[in-house]
Protein backbone atom coordinates (compact mmCIF):
# COMPACT_ATOMS: atom_id res chain seq x y z
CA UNK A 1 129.82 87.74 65.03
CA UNK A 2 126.39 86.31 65.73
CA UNK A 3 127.40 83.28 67.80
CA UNK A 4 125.43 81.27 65.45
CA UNK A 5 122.17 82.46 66.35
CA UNK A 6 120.21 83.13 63.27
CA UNK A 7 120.52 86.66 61.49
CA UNK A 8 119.07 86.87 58.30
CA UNK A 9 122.58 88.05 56.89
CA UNK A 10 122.50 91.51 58.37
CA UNK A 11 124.37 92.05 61.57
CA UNK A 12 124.28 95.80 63.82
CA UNK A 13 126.67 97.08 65.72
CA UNK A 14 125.02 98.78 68.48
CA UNK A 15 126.68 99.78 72.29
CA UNK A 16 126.94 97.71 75.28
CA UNK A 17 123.96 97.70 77.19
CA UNK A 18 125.13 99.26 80.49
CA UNK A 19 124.01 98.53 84.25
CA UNK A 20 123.75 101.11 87.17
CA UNK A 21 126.12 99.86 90.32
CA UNK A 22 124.45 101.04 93.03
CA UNK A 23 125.07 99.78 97.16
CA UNK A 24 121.14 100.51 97.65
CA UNK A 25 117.82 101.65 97.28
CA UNK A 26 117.36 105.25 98.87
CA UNK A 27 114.06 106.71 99.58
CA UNK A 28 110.82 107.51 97.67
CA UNK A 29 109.71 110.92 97.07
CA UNK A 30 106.71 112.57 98.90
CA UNK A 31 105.03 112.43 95.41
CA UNK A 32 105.66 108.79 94.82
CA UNK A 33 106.99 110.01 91.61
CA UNK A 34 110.93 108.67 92.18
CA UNK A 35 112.63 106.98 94.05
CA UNK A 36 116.59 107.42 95.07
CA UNK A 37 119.81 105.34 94.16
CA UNK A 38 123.04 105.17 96.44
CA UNK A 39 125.03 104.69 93.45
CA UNK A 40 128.27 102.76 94.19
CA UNK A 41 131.62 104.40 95.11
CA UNK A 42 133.76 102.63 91.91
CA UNK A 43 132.73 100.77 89.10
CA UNK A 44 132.83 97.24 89.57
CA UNK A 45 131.41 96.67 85.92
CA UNK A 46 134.36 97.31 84.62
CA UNK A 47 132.46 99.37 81.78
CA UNK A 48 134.37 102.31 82.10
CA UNK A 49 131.13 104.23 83.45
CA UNK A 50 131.85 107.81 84.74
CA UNK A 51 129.65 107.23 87.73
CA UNK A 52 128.69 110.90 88.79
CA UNK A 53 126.90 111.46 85.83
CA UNK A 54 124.53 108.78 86.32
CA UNK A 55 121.59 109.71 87.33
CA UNK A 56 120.46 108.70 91.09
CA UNK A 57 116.80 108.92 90.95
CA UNK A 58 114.77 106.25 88.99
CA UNK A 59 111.01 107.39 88.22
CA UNK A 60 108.52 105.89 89.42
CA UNK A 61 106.44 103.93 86.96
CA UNK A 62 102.77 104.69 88.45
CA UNK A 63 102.59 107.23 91.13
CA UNK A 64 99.37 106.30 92.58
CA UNK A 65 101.15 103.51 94.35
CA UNK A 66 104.55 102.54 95.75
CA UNK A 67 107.23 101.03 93.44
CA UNK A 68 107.92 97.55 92.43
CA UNK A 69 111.45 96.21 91.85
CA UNK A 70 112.55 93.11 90.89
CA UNK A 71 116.08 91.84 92.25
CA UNK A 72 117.45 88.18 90.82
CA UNK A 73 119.87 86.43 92.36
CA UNK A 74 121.94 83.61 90.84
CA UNK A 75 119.80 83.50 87.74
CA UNK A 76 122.28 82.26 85.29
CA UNK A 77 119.91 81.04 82.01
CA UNK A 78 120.19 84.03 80.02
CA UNK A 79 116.90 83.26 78.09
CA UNK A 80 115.34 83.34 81.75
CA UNK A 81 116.64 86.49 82.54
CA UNK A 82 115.60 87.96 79.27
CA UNK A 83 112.09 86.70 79.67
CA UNK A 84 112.01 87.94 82.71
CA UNK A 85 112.95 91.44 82.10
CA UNK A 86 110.45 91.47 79.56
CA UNK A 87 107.60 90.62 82.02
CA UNK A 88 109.09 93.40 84.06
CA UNK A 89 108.62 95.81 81.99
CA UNK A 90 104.96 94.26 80.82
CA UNK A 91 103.41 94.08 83.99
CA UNK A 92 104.76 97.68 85.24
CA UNK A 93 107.92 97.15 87.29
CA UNK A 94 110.31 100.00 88.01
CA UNK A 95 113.57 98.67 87.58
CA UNK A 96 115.66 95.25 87.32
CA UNK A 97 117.72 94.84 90.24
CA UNK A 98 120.59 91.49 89.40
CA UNK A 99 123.67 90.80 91.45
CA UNK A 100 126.88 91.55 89.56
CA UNK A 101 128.85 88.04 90.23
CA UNK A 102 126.49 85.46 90.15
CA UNK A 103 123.53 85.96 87.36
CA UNK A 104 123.42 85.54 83.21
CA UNK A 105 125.26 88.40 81.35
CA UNK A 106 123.05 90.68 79.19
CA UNK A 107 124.52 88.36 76.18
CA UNK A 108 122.37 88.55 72.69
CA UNK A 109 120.37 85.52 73.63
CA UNK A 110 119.03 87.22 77.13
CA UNK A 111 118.17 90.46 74.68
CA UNK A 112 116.66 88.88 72.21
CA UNK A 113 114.11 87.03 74.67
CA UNK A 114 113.23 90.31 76.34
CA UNK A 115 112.20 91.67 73.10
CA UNK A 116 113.23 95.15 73.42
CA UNK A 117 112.17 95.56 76.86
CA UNK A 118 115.67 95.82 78.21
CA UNK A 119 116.34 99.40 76.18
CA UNK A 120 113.42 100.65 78.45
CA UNK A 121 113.78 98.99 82.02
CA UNK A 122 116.94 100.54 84.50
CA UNK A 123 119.10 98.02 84.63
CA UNK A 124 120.90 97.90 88.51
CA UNK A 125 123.59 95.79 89.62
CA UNK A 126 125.24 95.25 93.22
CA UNK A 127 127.61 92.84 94.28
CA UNK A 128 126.72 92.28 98.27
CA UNK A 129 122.86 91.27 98.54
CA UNK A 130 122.71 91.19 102.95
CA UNK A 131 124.16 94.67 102.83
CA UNK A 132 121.77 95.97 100.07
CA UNK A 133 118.68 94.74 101.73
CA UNK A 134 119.64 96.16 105.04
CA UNK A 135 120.81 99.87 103.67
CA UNK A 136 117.67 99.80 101.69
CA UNK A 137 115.46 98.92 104.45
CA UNK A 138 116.36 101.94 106.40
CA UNK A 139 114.93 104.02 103.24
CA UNK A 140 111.70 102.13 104.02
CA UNK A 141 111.33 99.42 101.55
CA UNK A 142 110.18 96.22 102.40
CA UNK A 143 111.30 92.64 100.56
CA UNK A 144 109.52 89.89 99.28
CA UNK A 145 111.60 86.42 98.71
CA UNK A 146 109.67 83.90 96.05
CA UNK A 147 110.10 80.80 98.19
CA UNK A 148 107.51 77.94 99.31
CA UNK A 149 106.17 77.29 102.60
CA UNK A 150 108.67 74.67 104.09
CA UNK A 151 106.11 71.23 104.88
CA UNK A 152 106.99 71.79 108.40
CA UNK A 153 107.19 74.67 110.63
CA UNK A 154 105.89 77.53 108.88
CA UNK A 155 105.49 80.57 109.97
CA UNK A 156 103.78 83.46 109.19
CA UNK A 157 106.11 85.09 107.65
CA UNK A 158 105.61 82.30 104.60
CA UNK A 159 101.88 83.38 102.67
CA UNK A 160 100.77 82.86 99.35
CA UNK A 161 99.71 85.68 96.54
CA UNK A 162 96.24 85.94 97.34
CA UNK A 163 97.12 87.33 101.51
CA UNK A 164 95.91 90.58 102.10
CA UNK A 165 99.27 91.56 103.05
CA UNK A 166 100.45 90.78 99.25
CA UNK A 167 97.90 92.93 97.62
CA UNK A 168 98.41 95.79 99.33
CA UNK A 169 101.96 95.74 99.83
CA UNK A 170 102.63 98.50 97.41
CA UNK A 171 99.94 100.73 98.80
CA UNK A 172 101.81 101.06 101.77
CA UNK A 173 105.42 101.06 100.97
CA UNK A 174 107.85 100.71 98.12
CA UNK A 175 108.77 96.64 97.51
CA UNK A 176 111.36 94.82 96.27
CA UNK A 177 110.68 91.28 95.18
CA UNK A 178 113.66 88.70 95.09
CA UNK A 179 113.93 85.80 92.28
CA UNK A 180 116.17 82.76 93.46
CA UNK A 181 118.18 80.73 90.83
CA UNK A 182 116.36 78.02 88.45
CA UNK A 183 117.69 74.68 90.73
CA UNK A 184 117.94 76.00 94.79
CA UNK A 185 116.07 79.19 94.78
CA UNK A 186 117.31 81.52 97.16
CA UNK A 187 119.57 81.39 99.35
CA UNK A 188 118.44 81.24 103.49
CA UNK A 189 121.04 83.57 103.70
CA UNK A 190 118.84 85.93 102.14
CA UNK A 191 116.05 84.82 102.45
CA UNK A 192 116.35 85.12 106.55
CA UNK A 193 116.88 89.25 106.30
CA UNK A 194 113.46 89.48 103.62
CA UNK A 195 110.14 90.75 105.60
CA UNK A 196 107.81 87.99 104.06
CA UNK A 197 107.97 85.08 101.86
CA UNK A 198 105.32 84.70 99.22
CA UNK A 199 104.84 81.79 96.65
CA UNK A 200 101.97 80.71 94.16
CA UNK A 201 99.36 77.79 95.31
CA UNK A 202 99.69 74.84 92.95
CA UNK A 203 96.76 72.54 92.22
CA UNK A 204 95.29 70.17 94.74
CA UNK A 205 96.36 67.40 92.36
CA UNK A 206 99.77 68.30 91.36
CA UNK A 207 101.96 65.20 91.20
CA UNK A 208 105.27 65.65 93.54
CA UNK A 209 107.52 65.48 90.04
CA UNK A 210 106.03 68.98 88.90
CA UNK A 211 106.11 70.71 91.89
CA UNK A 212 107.82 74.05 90.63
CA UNK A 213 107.52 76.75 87.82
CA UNK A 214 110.02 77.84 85.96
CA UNK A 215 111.76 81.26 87.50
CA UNK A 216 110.82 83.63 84.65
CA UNK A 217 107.20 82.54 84.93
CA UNK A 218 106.70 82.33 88.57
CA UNK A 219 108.41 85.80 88.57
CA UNK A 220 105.42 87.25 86.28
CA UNK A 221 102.82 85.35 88.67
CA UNK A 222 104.11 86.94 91.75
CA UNK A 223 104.32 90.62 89.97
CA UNK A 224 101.09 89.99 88.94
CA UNK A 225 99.91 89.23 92.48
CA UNK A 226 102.02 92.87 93.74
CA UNK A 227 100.88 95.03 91.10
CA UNK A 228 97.29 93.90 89.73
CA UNK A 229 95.15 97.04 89.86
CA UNK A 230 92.86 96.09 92.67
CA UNK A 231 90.82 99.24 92.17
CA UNK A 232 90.42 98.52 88.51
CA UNK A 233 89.07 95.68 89.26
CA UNK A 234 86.43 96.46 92.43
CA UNK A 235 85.42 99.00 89.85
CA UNK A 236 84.67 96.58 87.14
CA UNK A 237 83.16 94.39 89.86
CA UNK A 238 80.69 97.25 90.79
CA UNK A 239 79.91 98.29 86.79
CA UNK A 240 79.25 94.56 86.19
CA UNK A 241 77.26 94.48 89.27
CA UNK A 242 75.58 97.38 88.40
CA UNK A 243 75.01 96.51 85.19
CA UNK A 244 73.49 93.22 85.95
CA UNK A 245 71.00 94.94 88.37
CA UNK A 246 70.50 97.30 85.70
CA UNK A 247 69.63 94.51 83.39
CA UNK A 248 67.53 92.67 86.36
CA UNK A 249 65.13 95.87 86.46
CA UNK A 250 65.11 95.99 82.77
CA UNK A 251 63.68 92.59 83.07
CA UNK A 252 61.51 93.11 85.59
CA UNK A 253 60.24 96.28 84.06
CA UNK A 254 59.42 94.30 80.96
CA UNK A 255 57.63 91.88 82.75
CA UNK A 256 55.15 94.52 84.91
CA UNK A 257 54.30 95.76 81.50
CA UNK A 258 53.58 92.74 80.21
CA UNK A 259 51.34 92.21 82.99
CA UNK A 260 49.48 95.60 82.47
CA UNK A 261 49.05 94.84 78.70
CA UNK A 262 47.26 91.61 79.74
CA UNK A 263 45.15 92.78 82.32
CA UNK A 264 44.36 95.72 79.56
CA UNK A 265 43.37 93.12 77.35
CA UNK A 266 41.28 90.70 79.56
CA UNK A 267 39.56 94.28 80.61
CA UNK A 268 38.86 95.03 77.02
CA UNK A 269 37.99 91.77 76.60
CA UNK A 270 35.14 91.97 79.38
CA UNK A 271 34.05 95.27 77.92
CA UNK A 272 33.12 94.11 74.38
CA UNK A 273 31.49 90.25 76.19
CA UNK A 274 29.12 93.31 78.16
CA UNK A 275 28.35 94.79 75.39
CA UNK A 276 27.71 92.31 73.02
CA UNK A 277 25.31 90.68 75.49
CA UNK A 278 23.60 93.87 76.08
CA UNK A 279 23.12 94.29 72.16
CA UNK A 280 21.75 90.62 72.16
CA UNK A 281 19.06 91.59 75.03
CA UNK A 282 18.25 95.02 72.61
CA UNK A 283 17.71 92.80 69.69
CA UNK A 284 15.40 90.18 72.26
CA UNK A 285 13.32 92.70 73.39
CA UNK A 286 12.35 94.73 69.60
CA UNK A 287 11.74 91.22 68.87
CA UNK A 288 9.08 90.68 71.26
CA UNK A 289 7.69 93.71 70.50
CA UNK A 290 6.89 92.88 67.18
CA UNK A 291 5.85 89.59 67.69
């Protein structure tokens, strides 16, 4: 029952983890609270879903921006796709977007690596990527293929994850970011109809034999890159900033007083030299006197 993965002697039965099959991504709401689902017109899942009771509107995860979702394509290591539906979830993606006919089953080994995140992401299938980006481009989202800039004849259409146009994708628009399989990648196919092309900048001294990440960790890199809170962070820079001037005029501060205190003291100082001389000249002059 457990495939020979380990289980401790106890085995649960539990139900099939279903997916949504939907033909595209419909519009966000004024609030940026949800977002819409065309949900497909039979079920090609074969999971016996009664498809108008699912629901067609997906929340939005946080409503201060655009949503995030992540569409795979030809993923087919199920420990990959498990690890990266748990990053998904982690890093604040709305949904997991995965092509019907070509990526890993949810199998027990792509659950178990997601470590329960795949009970709380929406799960979406389709089964014709070209058509899916171009319906859900007329609802106004924009897609991102992981790919590198070719050696010759970029454009610039091909940027990496610090561009401006990468960090504040999502405070324009809703996004959809596309994962290629573990050996080619994407296809050009698809990766011809996408609006940019980002990938991560490896080291100046990368040898050419590790020239790659693996998919499920490039995938949290590049969410990373969409969904860091950039205002989180300008604010942290300007508390540290203020901080530090706040610790500069501290400092500063200390040293003026320090300052005062010795000038105080020198004064002092030249006070009781005055007055001891002028004490010697008293005792001087009773002397002569009595001499």
């Amino acid at each position: 029952m457990s495939n020979s993965r380990p289980h401790n002697g106890y085995v649960l039965e539990a139900s099939k983890l279903l997916k949504t099959p939907i033909i595209s991504l419909s519009k966000v709401s004024f609030d940026k609270t949800t977002f819409g689902l065309q949900i497909a017109q039979h079920d090609f899942t074969e999971s016996g879903l009664n498809l108008n009771e699912l629901p067609q509107t997906i929340p939005n995860r946080d409503p201060t921006r655009y949503p995030l979702v992540l569409m795979l394509d030809e993923i087919l290591d199920p420990g990959n796709l498990g690890a990266i539906l748990r990053s998904a979830y982690f890093l604040g993606c709305s949904a997991l977007l995965v092509t019907e006919r070509n990526c890993a089953p949810l199998s027990p080994v792509c659950l178990k690596s997601s470590a329960g995140a795949s009970e709380y992401l929406p799960i979406l299938t389709h089964i014709t990527p070209p058509r899916l980006i171009t319906s859900s481009k007329g609802a106004g989202w924009k897609f991102f293929a992981a790919a590198p800039r070719p050696a010759k004849h970029a454009t610039n259409k091909y940027i990496d994850t610090n561009h401006k146009v990468v960090q504040e994708a999502l405070d324009k628009g809703p996004v959809v970011l596309l994962m290629g399989g573990e050996g080619e990648g994407l296809r050009d196919s698809i990766k011809k109809l996408c609006d940019k092309c980002i990938s991560v900048t490896a080291a100046k001294d990368v040898d050419r034999g590790v020239d790659s990440l693996n998919v499920s960790v490039a995938a949290g890199v590049l969410m990373q890159a969409l969904l860091g809170d950039k205002k989180a962070a300008t604010a942290g820079a300007k508390e540290d900033a203020k901080a530090e001037s706040g610790i500069a005029a501290a400092e500063e501060g200390l040293e003026v007083a320090e300052d005062a205190a010795v000038d105080e003291s020198v004064e002092i100082e030249g006070e009781e030299a005055v007055g001891s001389a002028e004490t010697a000249e008293t005792v001087e002059s009773e002397s002569a006197k009595s001499t």
